[in-house]
Protein backbone atom coordinates (compact mmCIF):
# COMPACT_ATOMS: atom_id res chain seq x y z
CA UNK A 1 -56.58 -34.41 -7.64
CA UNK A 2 -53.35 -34.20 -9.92
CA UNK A 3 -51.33 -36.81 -10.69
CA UNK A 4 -46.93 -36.46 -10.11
CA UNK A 5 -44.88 -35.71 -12.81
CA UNK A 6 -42.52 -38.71 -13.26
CA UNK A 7 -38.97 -37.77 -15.21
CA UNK A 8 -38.06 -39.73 -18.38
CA UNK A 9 -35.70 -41.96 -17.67
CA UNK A 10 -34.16 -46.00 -18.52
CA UNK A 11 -37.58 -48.09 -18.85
CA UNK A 12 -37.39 -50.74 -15.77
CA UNK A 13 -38.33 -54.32 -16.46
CA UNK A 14 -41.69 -55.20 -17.15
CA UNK A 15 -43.85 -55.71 -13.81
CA UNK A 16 -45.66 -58.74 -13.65
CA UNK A 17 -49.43 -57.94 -13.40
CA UNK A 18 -52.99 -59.16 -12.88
CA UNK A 19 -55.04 -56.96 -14.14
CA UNK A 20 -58.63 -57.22 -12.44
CA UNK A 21 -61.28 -55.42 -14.17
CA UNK A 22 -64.02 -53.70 -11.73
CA UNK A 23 -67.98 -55.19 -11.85
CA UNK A 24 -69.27 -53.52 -15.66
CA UNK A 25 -71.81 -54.53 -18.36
CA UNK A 26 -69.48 -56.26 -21.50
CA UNK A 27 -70.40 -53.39 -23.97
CA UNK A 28 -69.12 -51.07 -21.60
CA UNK A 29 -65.20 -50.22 -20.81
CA UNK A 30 -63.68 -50.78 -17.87
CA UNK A 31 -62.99 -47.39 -15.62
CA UNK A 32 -60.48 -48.34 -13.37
CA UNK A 33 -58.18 -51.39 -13.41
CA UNK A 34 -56.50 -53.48 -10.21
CA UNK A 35 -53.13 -54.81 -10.09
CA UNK A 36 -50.91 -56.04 -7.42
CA UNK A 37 -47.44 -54.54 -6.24
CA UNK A 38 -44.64 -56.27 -6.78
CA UNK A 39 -40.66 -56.68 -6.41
CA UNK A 40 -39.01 -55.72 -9.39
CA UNK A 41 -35.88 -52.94 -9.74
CA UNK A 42 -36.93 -49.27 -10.09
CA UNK A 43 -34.16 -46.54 -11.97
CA UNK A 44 -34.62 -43.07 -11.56
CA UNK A 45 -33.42 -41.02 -14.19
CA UNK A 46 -32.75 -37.71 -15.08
CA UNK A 47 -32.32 -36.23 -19.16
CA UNK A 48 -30.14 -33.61 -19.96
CA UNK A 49 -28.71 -31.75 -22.68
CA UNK A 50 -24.56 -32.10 -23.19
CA UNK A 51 -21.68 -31.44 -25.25
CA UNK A 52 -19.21 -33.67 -26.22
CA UNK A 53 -15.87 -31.70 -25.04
CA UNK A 54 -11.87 -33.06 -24.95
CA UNK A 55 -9.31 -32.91 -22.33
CA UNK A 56 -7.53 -29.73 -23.01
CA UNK A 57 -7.92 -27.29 -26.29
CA UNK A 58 -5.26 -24.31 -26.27
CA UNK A 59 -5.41 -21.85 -29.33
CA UNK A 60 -1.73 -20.54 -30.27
CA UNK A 61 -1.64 -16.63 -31.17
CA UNK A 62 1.25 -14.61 -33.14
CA UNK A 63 2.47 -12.61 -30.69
CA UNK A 64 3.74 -9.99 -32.66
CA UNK A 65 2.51 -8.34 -36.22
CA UNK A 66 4.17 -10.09 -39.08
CA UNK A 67 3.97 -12.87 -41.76
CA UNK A 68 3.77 -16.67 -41.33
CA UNK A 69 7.26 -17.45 -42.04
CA UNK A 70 6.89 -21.38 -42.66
CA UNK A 71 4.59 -23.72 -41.35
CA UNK A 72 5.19 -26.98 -40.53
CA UNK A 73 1.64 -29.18 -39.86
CA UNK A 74 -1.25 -29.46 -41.96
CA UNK A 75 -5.16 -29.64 -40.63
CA UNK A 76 -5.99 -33.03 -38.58
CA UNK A 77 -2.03 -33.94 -38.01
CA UNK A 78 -0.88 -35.40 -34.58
CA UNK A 79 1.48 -33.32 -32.79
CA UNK A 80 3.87 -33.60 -29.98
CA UNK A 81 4.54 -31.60 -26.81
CA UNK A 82 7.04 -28.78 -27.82
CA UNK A 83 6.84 -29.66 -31.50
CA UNK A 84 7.03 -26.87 -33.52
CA UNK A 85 3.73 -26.16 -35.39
CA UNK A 86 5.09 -22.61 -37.40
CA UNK A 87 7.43 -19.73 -37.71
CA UNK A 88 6.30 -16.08 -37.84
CA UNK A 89 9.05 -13.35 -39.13
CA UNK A 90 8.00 -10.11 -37.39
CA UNK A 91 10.98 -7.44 -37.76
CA UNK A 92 8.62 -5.06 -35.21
CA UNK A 93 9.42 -8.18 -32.23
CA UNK A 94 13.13 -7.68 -33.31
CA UNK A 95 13.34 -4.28 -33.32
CA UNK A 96 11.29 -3.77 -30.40
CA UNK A 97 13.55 -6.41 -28.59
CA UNK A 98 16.70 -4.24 -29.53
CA UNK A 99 15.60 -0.58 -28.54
CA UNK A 100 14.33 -2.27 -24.98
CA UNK A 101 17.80 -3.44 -24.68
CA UNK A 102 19.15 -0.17 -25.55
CA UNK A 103 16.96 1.66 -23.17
CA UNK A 104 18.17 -0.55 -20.31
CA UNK A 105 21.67 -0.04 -21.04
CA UNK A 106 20.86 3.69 -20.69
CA UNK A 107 18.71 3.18 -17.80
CA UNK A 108 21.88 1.50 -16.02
CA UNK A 109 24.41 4.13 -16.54
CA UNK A 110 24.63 5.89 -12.75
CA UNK A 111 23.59 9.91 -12.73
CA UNK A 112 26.54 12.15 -11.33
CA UNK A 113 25.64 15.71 -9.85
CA UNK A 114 29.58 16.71 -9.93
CA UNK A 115 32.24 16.97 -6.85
CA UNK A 116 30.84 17.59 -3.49
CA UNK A 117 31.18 21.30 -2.09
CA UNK A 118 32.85 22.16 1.01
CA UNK A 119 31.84 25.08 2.90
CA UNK A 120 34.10 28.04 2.49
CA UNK A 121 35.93 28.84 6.17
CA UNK A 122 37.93 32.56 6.54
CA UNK A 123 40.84 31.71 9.11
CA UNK A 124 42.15 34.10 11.48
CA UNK A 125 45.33 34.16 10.13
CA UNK A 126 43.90 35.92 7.06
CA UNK A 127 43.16 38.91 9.00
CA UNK A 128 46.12 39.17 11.35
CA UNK A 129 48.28 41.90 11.27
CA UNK A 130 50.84 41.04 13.11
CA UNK A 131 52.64 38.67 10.06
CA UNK A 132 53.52 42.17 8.57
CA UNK A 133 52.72 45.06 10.24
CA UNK A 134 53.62 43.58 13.34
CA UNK A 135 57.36 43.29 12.57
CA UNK A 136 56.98 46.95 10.97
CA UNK A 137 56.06 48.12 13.77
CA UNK A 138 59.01 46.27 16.11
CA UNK A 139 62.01 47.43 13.67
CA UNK A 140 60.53 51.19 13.86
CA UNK A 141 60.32 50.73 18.21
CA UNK A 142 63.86 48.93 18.19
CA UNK A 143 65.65 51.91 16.10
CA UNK A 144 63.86 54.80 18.12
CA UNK A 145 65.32 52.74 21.14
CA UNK A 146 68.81 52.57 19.70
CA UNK A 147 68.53 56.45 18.65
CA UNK A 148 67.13 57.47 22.16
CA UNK A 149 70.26 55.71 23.48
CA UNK A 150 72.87 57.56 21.86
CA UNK A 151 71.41 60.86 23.55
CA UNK A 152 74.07 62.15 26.39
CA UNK A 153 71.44 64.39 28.29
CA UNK A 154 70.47 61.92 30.74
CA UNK A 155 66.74 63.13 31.26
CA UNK A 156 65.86 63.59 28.06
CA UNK A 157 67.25 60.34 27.48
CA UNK A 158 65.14 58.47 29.92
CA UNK A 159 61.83 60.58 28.89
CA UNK A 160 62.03 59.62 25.17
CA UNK A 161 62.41 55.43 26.45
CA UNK A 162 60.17 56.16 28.45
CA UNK A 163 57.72 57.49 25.52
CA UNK A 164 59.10 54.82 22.97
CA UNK A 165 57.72 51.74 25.53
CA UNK A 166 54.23 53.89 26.62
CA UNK A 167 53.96 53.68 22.84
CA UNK A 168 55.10 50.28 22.13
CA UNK A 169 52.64 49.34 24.90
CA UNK A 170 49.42 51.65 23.39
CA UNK A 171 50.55 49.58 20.47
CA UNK A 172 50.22 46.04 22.05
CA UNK A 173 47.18 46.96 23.31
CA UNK A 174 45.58 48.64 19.89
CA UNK A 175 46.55 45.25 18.30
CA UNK A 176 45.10 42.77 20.92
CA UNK A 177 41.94 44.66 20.73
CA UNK A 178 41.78 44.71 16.64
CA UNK A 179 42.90 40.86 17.04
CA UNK A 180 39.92 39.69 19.23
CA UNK A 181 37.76 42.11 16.39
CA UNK A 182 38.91 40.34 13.96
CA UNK A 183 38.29 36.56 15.56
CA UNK A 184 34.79 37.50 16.37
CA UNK A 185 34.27 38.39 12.91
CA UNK A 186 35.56 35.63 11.75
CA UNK A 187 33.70 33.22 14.05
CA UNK A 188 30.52 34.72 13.09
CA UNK A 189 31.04 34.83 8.94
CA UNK A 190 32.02 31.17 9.24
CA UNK A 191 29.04 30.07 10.93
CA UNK A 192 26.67 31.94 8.79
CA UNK A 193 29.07 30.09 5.62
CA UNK A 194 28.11 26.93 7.42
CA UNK A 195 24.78 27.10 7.92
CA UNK A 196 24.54 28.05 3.78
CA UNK A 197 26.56 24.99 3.02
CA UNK A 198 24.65 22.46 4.86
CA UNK A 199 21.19 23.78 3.72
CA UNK A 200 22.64 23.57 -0.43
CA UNK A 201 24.30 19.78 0.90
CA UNK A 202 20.78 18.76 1.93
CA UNK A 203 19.07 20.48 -1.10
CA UNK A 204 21.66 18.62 -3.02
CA UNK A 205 21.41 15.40 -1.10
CA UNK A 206 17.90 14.96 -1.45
CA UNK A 207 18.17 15.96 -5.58
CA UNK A 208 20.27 13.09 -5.48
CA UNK A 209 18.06 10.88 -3.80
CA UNK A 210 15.26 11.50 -6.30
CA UNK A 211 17.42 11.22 -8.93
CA UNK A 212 18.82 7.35 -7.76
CA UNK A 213 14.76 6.61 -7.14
CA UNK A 214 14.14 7.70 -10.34
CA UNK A 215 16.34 6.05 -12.27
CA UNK A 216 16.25 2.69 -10.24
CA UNK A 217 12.56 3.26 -11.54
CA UNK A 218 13.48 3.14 -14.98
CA UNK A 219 15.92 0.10 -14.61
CA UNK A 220 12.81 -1.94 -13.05
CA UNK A 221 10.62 -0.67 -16.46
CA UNK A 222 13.60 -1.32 -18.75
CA UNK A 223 14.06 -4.58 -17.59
CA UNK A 224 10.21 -5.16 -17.66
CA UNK A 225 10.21 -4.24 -21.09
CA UNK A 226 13.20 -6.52 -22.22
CA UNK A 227 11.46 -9.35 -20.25
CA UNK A 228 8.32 -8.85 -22.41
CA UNK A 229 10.16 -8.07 -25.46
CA UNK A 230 12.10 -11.39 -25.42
CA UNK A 231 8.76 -13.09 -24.48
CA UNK A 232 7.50 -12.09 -27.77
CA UNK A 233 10.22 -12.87 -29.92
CA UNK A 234 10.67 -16.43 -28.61
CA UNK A 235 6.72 -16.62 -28.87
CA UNK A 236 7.29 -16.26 -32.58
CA UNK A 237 8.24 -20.21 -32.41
CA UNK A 238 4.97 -21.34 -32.37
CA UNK A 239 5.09 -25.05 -30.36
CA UNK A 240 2.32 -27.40 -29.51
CA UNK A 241 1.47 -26.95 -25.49
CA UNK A 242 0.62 -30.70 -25.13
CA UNK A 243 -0.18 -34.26 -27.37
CA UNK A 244 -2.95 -33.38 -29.63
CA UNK A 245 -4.40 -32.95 -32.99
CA UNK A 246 -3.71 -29.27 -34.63
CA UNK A 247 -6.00 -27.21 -36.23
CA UNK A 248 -4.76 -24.15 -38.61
CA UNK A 249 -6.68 -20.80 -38.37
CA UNK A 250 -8.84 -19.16 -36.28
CA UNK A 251 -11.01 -16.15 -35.46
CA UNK A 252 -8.50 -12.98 -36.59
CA UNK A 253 -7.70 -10.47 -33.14
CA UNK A 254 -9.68 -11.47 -29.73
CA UNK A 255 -8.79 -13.55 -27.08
CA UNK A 256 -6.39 -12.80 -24.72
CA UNK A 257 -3.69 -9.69 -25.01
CA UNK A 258 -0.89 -10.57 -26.65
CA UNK A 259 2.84 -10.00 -25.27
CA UNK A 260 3.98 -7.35 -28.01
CA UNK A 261 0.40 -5.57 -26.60
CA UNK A 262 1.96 -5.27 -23.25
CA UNK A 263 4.88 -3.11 -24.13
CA UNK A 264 1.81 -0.19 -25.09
CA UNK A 265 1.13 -0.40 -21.39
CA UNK A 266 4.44 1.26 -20.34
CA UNK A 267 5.14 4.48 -19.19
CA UNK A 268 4.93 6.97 -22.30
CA UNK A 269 8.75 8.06 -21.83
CA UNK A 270 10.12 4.22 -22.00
CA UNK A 271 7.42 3.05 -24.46
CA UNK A 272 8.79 5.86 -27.13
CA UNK A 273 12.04 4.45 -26.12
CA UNK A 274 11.21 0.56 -26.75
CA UNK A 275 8.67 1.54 -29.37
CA UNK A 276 5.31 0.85 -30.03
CA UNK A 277 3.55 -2.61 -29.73
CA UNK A 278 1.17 -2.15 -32.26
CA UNK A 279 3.91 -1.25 -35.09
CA UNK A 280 3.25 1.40 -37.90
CA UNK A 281 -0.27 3.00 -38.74
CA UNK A 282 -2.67 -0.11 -40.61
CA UNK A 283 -0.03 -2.77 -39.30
CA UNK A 284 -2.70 -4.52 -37.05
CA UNK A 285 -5.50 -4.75 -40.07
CA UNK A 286 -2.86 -6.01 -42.84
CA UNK A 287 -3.75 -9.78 -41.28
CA UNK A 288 -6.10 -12.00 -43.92
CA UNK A 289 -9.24 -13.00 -43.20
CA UNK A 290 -10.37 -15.38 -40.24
CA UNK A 291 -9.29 -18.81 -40.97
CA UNK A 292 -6.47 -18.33 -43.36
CA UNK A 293 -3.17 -19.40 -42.53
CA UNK A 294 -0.31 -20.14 -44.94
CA UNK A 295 3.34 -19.39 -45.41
CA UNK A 296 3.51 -15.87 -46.46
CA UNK A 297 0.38 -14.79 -45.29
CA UNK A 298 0.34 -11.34 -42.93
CA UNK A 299 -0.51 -11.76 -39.35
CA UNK A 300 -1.73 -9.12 -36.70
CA UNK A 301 -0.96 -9.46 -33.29
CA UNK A 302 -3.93 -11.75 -31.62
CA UNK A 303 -3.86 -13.51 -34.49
CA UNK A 304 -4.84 -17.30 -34.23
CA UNK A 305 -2.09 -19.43 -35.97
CA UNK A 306 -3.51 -22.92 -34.79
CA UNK A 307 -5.13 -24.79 -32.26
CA UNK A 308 -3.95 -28.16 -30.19
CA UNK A 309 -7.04 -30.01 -28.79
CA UNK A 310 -6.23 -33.12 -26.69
CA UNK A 311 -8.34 -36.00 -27.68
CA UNK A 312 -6.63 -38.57 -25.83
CA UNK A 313 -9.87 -38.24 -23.20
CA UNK A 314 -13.09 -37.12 -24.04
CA UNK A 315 -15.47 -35.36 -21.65
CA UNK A 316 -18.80 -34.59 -21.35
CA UNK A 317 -20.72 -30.77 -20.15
CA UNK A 318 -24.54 -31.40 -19.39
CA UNK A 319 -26.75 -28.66 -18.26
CA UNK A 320 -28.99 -30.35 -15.56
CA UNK A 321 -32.37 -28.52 -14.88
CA UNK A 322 -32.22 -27.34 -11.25
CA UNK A 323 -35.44 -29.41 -9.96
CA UNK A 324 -32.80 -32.73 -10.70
CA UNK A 325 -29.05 -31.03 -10.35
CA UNK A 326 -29.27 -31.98 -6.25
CA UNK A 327 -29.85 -35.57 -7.00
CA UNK A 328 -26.67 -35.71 -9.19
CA UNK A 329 -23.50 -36.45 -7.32
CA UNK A 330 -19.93 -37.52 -8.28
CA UNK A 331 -20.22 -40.67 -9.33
CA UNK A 332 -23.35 -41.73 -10.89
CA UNK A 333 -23.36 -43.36 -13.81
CA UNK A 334 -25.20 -42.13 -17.18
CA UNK A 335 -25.80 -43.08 -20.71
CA UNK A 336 -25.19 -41.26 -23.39
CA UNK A 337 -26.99 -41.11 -26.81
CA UNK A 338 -25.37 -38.90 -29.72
CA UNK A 339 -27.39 -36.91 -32.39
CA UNK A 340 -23.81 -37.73 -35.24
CA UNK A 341 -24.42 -41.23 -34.45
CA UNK A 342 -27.95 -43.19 -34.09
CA UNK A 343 -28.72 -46.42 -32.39
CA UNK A 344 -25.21 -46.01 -30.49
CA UNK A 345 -25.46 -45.88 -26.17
CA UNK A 346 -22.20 -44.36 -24.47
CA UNK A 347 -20.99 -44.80 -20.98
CA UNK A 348 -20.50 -42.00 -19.13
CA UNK A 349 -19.79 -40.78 -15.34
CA UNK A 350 -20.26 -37.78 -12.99
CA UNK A 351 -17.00 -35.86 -12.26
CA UNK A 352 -18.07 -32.71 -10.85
CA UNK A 353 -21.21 -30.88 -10.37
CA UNK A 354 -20.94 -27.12 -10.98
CA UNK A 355 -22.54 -24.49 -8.60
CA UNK A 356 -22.39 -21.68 -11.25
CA UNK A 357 -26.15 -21.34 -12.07
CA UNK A 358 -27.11 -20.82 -15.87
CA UNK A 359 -30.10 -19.32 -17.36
CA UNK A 360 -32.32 -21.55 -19.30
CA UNK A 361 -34.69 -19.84 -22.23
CA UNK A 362 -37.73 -20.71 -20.23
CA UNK A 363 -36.47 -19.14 -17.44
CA UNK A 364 -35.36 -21.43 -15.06
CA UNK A 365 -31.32 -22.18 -14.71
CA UNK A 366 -29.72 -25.05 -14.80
CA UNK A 367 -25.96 -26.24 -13.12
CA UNK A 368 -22.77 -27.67 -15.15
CA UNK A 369 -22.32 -31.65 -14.97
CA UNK A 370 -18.75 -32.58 -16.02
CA UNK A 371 -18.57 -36.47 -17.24
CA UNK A 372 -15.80 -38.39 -18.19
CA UNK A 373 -17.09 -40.22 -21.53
CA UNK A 374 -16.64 -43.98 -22.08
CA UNK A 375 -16.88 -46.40 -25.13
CA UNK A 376 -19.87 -47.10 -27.32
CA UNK A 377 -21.93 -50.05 -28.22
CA UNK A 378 -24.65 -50.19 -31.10
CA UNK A 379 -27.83 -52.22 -30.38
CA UNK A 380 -26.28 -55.01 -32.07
CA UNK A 381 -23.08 -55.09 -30.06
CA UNK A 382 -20.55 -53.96 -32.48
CA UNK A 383 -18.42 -51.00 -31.52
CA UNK A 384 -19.54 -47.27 -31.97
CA UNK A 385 -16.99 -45.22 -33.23
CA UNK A 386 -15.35 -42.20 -31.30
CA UNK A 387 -16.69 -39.11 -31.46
CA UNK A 388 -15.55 -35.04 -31.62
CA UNK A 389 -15.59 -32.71 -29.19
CA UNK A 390 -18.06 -30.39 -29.96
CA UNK A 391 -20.71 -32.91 -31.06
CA UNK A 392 -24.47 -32.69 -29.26
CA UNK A 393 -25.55 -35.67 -26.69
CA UNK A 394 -28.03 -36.43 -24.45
CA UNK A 395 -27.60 -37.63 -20.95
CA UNK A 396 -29.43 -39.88 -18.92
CA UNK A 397 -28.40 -39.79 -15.44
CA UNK A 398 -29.14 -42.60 -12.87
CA UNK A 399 -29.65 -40.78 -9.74
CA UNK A 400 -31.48 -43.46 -7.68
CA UNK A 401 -31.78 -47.36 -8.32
CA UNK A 402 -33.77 -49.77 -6.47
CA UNK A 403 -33.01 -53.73 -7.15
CA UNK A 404 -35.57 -54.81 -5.39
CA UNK A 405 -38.50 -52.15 -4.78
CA UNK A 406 -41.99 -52.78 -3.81
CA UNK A 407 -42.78 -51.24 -7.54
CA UNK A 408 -46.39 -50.12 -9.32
CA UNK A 409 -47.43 -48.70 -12.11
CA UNK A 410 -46.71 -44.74 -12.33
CA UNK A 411 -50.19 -44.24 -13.55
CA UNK A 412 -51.54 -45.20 -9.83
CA UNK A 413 -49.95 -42.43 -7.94
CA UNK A 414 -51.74 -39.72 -7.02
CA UNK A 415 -51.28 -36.27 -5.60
CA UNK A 416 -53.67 -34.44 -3.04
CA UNK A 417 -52.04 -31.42 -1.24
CA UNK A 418 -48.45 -32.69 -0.08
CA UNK A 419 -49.59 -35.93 0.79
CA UNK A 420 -48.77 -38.70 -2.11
CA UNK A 421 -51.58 -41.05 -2.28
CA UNK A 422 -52.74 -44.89 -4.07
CA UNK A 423 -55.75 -46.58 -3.52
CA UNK A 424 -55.57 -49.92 -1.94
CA UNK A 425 -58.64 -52.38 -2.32
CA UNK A 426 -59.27 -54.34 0.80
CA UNK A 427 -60.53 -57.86 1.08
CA UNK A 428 -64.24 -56.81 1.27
CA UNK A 429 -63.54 -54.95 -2.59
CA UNK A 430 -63.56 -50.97 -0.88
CA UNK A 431 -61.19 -48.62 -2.00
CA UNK A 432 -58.95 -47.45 0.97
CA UNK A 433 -56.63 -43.48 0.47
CA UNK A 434 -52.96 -44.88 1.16
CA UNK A 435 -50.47 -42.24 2.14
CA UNK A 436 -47.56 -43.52 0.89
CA UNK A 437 -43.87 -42.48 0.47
CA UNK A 438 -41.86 -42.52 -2.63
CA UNK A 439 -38.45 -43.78 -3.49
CA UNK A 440 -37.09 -43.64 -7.21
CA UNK A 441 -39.36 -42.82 -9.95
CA UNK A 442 -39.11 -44.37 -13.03
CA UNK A 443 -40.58 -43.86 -16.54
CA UNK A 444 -42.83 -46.55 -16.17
CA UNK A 445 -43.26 -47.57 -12.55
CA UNK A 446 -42.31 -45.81 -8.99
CA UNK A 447 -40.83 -47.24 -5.86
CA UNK A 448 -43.08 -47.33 -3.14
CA UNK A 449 -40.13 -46.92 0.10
CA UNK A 450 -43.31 -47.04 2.86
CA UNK A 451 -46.93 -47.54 3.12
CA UNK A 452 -47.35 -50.27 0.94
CA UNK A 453 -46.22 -53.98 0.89
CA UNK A 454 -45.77 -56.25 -1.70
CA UNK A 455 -48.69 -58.31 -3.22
CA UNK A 456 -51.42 -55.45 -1.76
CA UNK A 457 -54.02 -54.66 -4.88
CA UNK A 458 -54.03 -50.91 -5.74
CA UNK A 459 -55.65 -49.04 -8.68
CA UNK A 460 -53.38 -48.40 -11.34
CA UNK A 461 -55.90 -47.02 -14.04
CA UNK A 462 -58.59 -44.33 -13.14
CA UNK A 463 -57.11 -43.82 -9.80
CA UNK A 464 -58.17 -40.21 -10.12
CA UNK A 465 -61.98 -40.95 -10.08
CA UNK A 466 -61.75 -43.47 -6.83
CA UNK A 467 -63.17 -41.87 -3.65
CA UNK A 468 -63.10 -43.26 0.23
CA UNK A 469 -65.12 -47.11 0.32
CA UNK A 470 -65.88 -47.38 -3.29
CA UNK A 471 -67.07 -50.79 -4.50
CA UNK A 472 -64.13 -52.04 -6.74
CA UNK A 473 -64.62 -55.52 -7.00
């Protein structure tokens, strides 16, 4: 039978045992060894890995190709919120800035298709003959009247009036006829006119609705651009986010875009027009190397120009192996031991427990343990001193305590199958199999939450060779 695998953890106190040595000749050693269970506290505690972190860090990028115009903090110096950390003179921001402007004044200016056409309309009155011919016509009837008159004979008189109004009649009637002709006509030409005119006003109509989409379009992108084109060229004023402690340099390009990047990511017709965010041919790779930062000095767009890291509260990231991550809750309290500074013990205590799982090298995962880091005490009381972020730790987290547990030694639990065993001696000196149930587990000794009361005798050394009525004692 296998014994459990207890976790590493705060050593309890010191159990009080008598140690009863089984029946054995004096040259020989003892095989197993008796002790009683007792009250004392149990801890439970579980070891990680962590990283000493701080309460915000935010790295500051040029946001434009240029040089480092003036800088105003050196490496380690306290900062302010919204003090200003450097300058960067980038005449690509500027000029950028000023053709986005320009294309939005362009983009503004309304788009006029000309005066509106009418349809054309032929009146009657342009085809009627009477307004000429008519009155021609009247004057030549009225003097063969006044001729026909002046003839004595009495019948031919009467014959040629009569012949004068058959014609003036013939006439009426020609005209009425060439009238109602020429109103038809011009009925039907106008409608055909007006069915031509509406079908070029709705051609033209909708031309001019595409055209007003379109260039509300642009408007929307020219603003856009000026938007992000201002963004960059206040973003040259490089200004601490928060309180902190700046750092000068950085990794060269990275990160997150830049704004001047954005304007590459308009349309090609208004990014020719507001011009391009990268600048000329070799602009981007005429930054120094990673690291370097001082006035004069070229910078590419991405560029780090410092970072602000907020020490005012210092954190803690374990990586808790997922066979202990469930017993960790907000919370529980942990101490803290740092590889930069020995014979030191931190307080520390659970924030949040991560469900994001990461994989360990021996291929397991682990979960993310946030912990809000306390002060520090060497062994001799004095004060530790405060350390970085970034700086290694490990964590010992106190899942489960017990003040007053029926305790025994780790070494007399035993495993068979899923049951969790000790071996009790009874008062005729037999070994009895105990089923017991455990509560926190300690480096050193376990908590025994049922099956066993205090002052009962169990084997706590060679509890692996003990089988069913053995003679102990």
């Amino acid at each position: 039978m296998g014994r459990v695998t207890i976790r590493r953890g705060i050593p309890p106190l010191l159990i009080g045992l008598t140690l009863l040595v089984s029946s054995c000749s004096q040259d020989e050693a003892p095989k197993v060894q008796i002790a009683e269970a007792e009250r004392a506290p149990v801890s439970e505690v579980v070891e990680a890995p962590a990283t000493v972190g701080a309460r915000a860090t935010a790295t500051l990028r040029s946001p434009a190709a240029g040089t480092v115009a003036k800088l105003y903090v050196h490496d380690g110096e306290a900062v302010d919120k919204g003090e200003i950390l450097a300058k960067i003179s980038s005449p690509q921001a500027e000029d950028q800035l000023k053709q986005a402007r320009q294309a939005e004044r362009q983009a503004s200016r309304p788009v006029r298709l000309g005066g509106g056409i009418a349809a054309p309309a032929i009146r009657p009155a342009g085809l009627n003959l009477t307004s000429s011919l008519d009155r021609k016509a009247a004057r030549g009837f009225a003097r063969a009247r006044t001729a026909a008159r002046k003839i004595k004979d009495t019948q031919v008189r009467a014959q040629l009036l009569a012949a004068i109004d058959s014609a003036q009649t013939q006439h009426r009637a020609q005209r009425a006829a060439l009238n109602e002709i020429t109103q038809n006509l011009t009925r039907s030409v106008n409608q055909v006119l007006s069915q031509v005119s509406g079908q070029i006003g709705a051609g033209l109509g909708g031309l001019a609705s595409s055209m007003s989409s379109l260039q509300a379009a642009s408007r929307t992108q020219a603003k856009a651009a000026v938007k992000v084109a201002k963004s960059t060229v206040k973003g040259l004023v490089i200004k601490a986010p928060f309180d902190g402690i700046v750092t000068l340099g950085g990794p060269s390009g990275g990160g997150s875009p830049d704004l001047g990047s954005l304007l590459g990511r308009l349309p090609a017709g208004l990014a020719g027009q507001t011009g391009s965010a990268t600048g000329p041919s070799g602009g981007a790779g005429a930054s120094t190397s990673a690291g370097t930062v001082a006035t004069g000095v070229p910078v590419a767009a991405g560029d780090a120009i410092a970072t602000v890291t907020d020490v005012s509260k210092l954190t803690l990231s374990a990586d808790v192996d997922e066979t202990d991550v469930l017993l960790v809750t907000p919370g529980v309290k942990a101490e803290i031991e740092l590889d930069a500074v020995s014979g030191a013990t931190y307080r520390a205590k659970v924030t949040g427990v991560g469900v994001t799982p990461k994989e360990g090298t021996t291929g397991g995962v682990s979960y993310p343990v946030r912990l809000t880091l306390g002060q520090g005490t060497f062994e001799d009381g004095g004060e530790a001193p405060v350390p970085k972020p970034g700086m290694s730790a490990v964590v010992r987290l106190t899942v489960r305590e017990s003040p007053d547990a029926v305790a025994v030694p780790a070494s007399s639990i035993v495993t068979s199958g899923r049951d969790t065993v000790v071996w009790v001696v009874r008062g005729d000196g037999s070994a009895e199999r105990r089923v017991v149930k455990l509560g926190a587990q300690g480096d050193a000794s376990v908590e025994i939450a049922r099956g066993l009361t205090a002052g009962e005798r169990v084997v706590v050394k060679g509890a692996d060779t003990v089988r069913p009525g053995q003679k102990l004692t």
